[in-house]
Each structure stands twice: as C-alpha cells, then as structure tokens.
Protein backbone atom coordinates (compact mmCIF):
# COMPACT_ATOMS: atom_id res chain seq x y z
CA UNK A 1 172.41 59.87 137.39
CA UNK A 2 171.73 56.41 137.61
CA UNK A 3 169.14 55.76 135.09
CA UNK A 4 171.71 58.45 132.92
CA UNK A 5 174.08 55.91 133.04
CA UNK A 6 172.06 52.46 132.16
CA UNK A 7 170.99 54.73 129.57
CA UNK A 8 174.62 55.25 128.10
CA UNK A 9 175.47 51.50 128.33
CA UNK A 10 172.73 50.48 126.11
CA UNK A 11 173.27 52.86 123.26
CA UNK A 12 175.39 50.40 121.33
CA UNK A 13 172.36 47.89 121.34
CA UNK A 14 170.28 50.29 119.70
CA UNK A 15 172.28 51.70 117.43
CA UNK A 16 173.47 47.90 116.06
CA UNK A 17 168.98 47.00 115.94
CA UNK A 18 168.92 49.74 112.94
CA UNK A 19 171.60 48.42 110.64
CA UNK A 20 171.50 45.16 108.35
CA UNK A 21 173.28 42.35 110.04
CA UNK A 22 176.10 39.16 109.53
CA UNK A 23 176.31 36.08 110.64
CA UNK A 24 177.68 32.49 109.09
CA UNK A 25 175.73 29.21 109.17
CA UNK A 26 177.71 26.02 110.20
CA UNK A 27 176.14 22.87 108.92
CA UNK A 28 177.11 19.22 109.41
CA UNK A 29 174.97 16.75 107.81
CA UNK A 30 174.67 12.98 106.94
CA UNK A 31 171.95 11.12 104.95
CA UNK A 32 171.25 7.58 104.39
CA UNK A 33 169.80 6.16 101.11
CA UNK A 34 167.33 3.25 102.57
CA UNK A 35 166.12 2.12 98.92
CA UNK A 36 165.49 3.81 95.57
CA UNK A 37 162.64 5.82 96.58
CA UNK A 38 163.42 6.61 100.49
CA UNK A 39 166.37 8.61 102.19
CA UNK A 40 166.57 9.55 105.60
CA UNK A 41 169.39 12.54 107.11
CA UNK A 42 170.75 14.19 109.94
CA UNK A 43 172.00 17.76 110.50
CA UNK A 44 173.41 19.49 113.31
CA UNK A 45 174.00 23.47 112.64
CA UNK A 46 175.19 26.61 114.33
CA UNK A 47 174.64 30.27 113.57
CA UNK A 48 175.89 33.54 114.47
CA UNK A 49 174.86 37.45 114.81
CA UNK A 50 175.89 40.51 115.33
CA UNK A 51 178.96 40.54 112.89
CA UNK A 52 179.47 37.12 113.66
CA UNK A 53 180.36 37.72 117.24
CA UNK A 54 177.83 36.14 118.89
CA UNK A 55 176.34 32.89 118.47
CA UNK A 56 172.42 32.70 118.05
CA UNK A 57 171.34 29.55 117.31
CA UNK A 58 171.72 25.56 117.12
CA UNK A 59 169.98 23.45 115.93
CA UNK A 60 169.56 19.73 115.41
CA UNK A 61 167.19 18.33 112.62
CA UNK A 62 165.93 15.01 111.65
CA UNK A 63 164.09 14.10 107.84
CA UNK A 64 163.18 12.09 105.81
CA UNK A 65 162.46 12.13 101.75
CA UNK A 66 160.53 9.59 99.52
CA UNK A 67 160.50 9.84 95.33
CA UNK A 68 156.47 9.91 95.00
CA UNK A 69 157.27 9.91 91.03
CA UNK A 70 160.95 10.19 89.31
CA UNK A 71 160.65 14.29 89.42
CA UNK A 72 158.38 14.82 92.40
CA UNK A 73 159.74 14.02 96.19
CA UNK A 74 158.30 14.12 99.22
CA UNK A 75 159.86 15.12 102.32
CA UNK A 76 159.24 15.37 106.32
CA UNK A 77 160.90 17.32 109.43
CA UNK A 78 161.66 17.65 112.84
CA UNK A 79 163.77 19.99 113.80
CA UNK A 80 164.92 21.30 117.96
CA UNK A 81 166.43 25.05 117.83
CA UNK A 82 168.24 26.36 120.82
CA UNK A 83 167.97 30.32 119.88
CA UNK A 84 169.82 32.98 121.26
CA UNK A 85 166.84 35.80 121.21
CA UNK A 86 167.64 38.95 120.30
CA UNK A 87 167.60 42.02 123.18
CA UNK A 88 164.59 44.28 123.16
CA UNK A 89 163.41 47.83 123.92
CA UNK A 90 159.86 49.35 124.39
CA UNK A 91 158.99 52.87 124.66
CA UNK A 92 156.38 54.85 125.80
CA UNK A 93 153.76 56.87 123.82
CA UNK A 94 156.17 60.09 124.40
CA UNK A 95 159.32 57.88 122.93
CA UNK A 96 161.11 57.51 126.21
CA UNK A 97 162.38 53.96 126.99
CA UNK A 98 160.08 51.61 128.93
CA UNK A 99 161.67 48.31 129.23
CA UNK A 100 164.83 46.54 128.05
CA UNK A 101 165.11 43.05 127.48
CA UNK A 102 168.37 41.02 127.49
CA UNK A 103 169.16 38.07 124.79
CA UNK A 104 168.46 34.70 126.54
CA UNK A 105 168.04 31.63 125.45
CA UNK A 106 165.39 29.55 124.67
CA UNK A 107 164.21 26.61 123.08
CA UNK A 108 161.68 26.03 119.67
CA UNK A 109 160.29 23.18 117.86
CA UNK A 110 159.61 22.84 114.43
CA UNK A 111 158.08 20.63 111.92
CA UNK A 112 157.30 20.68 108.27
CA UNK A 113 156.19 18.74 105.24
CA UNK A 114 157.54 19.52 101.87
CA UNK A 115 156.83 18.54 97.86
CA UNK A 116 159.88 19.16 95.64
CA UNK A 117 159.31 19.28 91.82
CA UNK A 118 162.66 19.02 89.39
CA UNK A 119 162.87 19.55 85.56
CA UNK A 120 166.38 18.80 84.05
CA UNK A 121 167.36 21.07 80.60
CA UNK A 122 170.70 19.49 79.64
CA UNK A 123 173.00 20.23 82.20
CA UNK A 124 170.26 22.52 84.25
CA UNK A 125 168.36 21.37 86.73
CA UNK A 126 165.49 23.23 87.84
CA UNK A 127 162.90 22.51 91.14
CA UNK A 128 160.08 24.02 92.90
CA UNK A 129 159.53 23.44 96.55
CA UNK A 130 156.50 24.42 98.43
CA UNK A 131 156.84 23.71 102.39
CA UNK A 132 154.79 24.40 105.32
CA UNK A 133 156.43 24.73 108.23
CA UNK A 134 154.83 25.43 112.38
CA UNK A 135 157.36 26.41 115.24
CA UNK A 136 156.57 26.69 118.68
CA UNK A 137 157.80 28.27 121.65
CA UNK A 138 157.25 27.27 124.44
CA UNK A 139 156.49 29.90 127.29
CA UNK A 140 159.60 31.20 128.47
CA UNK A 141 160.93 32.81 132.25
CA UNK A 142 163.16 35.70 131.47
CA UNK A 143 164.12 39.28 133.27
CA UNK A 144 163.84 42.67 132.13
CA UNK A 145 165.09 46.27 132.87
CA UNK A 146 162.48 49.10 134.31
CA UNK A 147 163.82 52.34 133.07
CA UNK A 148 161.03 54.45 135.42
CA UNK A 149 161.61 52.45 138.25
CA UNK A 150 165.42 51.74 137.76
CA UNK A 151 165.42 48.20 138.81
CA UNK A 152 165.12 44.50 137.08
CA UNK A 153 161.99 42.39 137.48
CA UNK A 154 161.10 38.85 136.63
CA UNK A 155 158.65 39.00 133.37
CA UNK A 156 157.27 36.03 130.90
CA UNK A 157 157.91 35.35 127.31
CA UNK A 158 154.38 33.69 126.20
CA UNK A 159 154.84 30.82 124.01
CA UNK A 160 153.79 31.21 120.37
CA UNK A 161 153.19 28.99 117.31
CA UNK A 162 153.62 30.13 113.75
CA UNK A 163 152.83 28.49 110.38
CA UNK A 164 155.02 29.57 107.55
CA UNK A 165 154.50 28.71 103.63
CA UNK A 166 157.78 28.77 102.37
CA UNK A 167 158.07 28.54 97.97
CA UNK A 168 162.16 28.10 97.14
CA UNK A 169 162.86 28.19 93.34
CA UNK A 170 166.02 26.58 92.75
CA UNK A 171 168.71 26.47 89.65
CA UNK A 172 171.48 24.48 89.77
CA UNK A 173 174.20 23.68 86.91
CA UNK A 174 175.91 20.05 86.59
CA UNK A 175 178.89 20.85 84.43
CA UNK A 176 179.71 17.59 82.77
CA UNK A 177 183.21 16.04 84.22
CA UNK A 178 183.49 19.22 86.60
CA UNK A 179 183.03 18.30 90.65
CA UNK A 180 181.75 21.81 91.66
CA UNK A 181 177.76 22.17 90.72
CA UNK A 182 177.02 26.03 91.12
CA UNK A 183 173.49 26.98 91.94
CA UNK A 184 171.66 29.85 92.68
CA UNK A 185 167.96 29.94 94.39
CA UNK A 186 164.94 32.75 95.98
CA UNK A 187 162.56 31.48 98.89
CA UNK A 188 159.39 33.42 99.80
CA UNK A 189 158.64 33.09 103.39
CA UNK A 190 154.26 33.89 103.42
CA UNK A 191 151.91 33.92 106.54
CA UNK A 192 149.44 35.49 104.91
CA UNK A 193 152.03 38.51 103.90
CA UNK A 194 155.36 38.30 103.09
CA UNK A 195 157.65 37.74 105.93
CA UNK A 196 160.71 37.40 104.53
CA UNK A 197 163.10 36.66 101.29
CA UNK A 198 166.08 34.81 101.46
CA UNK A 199 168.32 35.16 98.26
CA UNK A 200 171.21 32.90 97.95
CA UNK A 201 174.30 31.94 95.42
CA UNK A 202 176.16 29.25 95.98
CA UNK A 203 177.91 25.63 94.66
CA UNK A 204 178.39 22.18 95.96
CA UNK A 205 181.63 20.74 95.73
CA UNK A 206 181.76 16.87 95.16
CA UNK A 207 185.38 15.51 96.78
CA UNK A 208 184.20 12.69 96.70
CA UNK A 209 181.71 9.90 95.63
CA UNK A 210 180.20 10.05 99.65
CA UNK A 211 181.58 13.62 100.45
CA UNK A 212 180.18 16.67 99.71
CA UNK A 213 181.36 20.75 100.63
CA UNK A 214 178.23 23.46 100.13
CA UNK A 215 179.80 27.25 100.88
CA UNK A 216 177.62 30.06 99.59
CA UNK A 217 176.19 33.95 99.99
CA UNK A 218 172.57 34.56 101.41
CA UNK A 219 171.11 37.69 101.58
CA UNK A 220 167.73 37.44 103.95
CA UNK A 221 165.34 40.35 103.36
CA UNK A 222 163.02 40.93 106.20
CA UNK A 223 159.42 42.13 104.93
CA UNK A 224 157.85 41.77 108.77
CA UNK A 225 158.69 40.21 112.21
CA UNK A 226 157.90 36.82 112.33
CA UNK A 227 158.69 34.17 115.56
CA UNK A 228 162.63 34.17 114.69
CA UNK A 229 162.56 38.39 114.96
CA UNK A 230 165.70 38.28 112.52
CA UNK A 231 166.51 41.55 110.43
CA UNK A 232 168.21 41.86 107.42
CA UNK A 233 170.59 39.69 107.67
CA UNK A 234 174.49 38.99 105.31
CA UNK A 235 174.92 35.16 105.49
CA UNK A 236 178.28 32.85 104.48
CA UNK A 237 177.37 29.48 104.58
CA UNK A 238 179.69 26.41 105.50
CA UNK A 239 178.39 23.10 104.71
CA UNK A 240 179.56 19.19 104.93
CA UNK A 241 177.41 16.63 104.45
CA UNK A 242 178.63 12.58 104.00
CA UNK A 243 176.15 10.05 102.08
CA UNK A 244 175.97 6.22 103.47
C-alpha cells in the first residue's frame, strides 16, 4: 500500500517530463565602454520551469569584448549558475520504477571564448558567432527514493565537464529614426552531434541613449541531453541592460 501510494504522488512528475515546457528569462545587465576597441559587462539573470512556476536557475556572468578589426570582435566569459536540477526516474529492465530523484540545487561554472563577425546591408545587419563554451559541475551530495526497498538513501551526483560549440546566426534591422531594432537569430548547440537549437524573435528597444529594453520569443529544440538536461523548452525573454 505504501509503495502504491509514493507511486500515485509522483505521477504528475512524469506525466509533466513528456510534454514541451515554459519558462521566462530575467536579465539585468550593464556594460562599460573602456576605449574604442574594449568593453567590459555585467549580467545577473533568473529563469524559470515548469510553466513558469518554478524557478531553475541564476546566474551571474562577467565578459569582456575587444574589436580585433572594425567587423570582427572578440569576446571572453565567466559565468557562476546556481541550477535548480530537474527530478529524475530510473527503471528497471522490466519498466518498473527504480529510483526517483528530487530537484536540488547545485552549482556550475562556465567559461567561453567567442569571435563575432558583422556585415551591414543598408539598414541590415548581419553576424556570425562561433563560441566554445566548458561547464563544470562539481560533484554534488543529494538523496534519492528506493521504490523496492521503500525508503530514501543518501546517493552522489558525479561532477561533469562539457564542451559545447555553439554557431548563432543573427539578423537584426536598424530602422532609420525608429528606437525599436527587431531581430531575429538560430544557434546550433554541437558536441560532436547536435545537442540542441535555440530559435528566437525578438527587438531591442532604445529609451534611451544609455538604456536599453530586449523582450523576445525562444523556442529551444532539444536534439540530446546535454549537462543542463533541459527539454523542449517555450521561452519569453525580459531584458534591461544600461551602457556607462
């Protein structure tokens, strides 16, 4: 009767791990122009899951970019992620549950190095951005569910590194004497296979000369697992970021 009853309680959590999911991204951002030819930023940002219910990540980034030639940029990151991991459920070979996992969270660090190349066509502006990116998570003390022998034991998450090519092609329209800048943009996530493919749509809106708003649609299509273990995933994006 017991195990009947876990049973029944976590029915919700698998049925929600087989549909497509939504969440909207916070971001708060500030960058600093040093010279003509180096900028350095800040950015703080919070997600959330599961219909936007719960949140499952923040984050808080450091960069820097430097103008290698007047259309090619270089840029470099550091970024610490608090995530909210998702709950998981193993089975056995005959399909009956094994284990269940509870969300906990845990921390990851990430770094990557980026080139950006931009084309302008009259009021079009075009760029190509190839990144490589490495997260790591540390090793992780967590507790789990036995289904066979009804009871919760202490278990370890090892920690894992993962090093992610990510291409973003980018098109973005400066209406002359207009302060919103629509753009639109498709990013390839490859570790030797496609992981993932985030599509987005989207515009920046200029209130001002130091003030900027970014709000737009995402639409993340997961090809495999990777380290985050997101699925298909419905974003809104909020954005402000302020210029020194």
């Amino acid at each position: 009767m017991k195990k009947i009853l876990t049973m029944i309680m976590f029915m919700p959590l698998m049925a929600c791990a087989q549909h497509s999911d939504f969440g909207v991204w916070y971001t708060l951002g500030a960058t600093k122009k040093v010279n003509k030819k180096l900028s350095v930023g800040v950015e703080a940002e919070m997600r959330t899951r599961n219909d936007s219910k719960t949140i499952s990540r923040w984050t808080g980034e450091l960069s820097a970019s430097y103008k290698l030639l007047p259309w090619l940029k270089a840029s470099a990151g550091y970024k610490l992620i608090d995530d909210n991991n998702r709950e998981k459920i193993t089975y056995h070979t005959d399909g009956t549950e094994n284990n269940w996992r509870p969300s906990y969270w845990g921390v990851k660090h990430r770094f990557n190095v980026s080139l950006t190349g931009e084309a302008t066509l009259g009021m079009w502006s075009i760029s190509l951005r190839e990144r490589w990116q490495y997260t790591y998570r540390p090793e992780k003390s967590t507790t789990r569910y036995d289904f066979d022998n009804e009871w919760w034991e202490s278990t370890t998450v090892s920690g894992k590194g993962s090093n992610v090519l990510r291409s973003r092609l980018q098109v973005e329209c400066n209406i002359p004497k207009c302060k919103v800048d629509p753009f639109a943009s498709a990013e390839l996530f490859n570790a030797w296979s496609i992981q993932k493919v985030r599509y987005t749509v989207g515009a920046d809106w200029k209130i001002r000369k130091r003030h900027t708003l970014t709000a737009f649609y995402r639409f993340q299509d997961v090809r495999h697992n990777d380290i985050d273990d997101d699925p298909d995933t419905h974003v809104l994006g909020l954005g402000y970021n302020y210029k020194f």
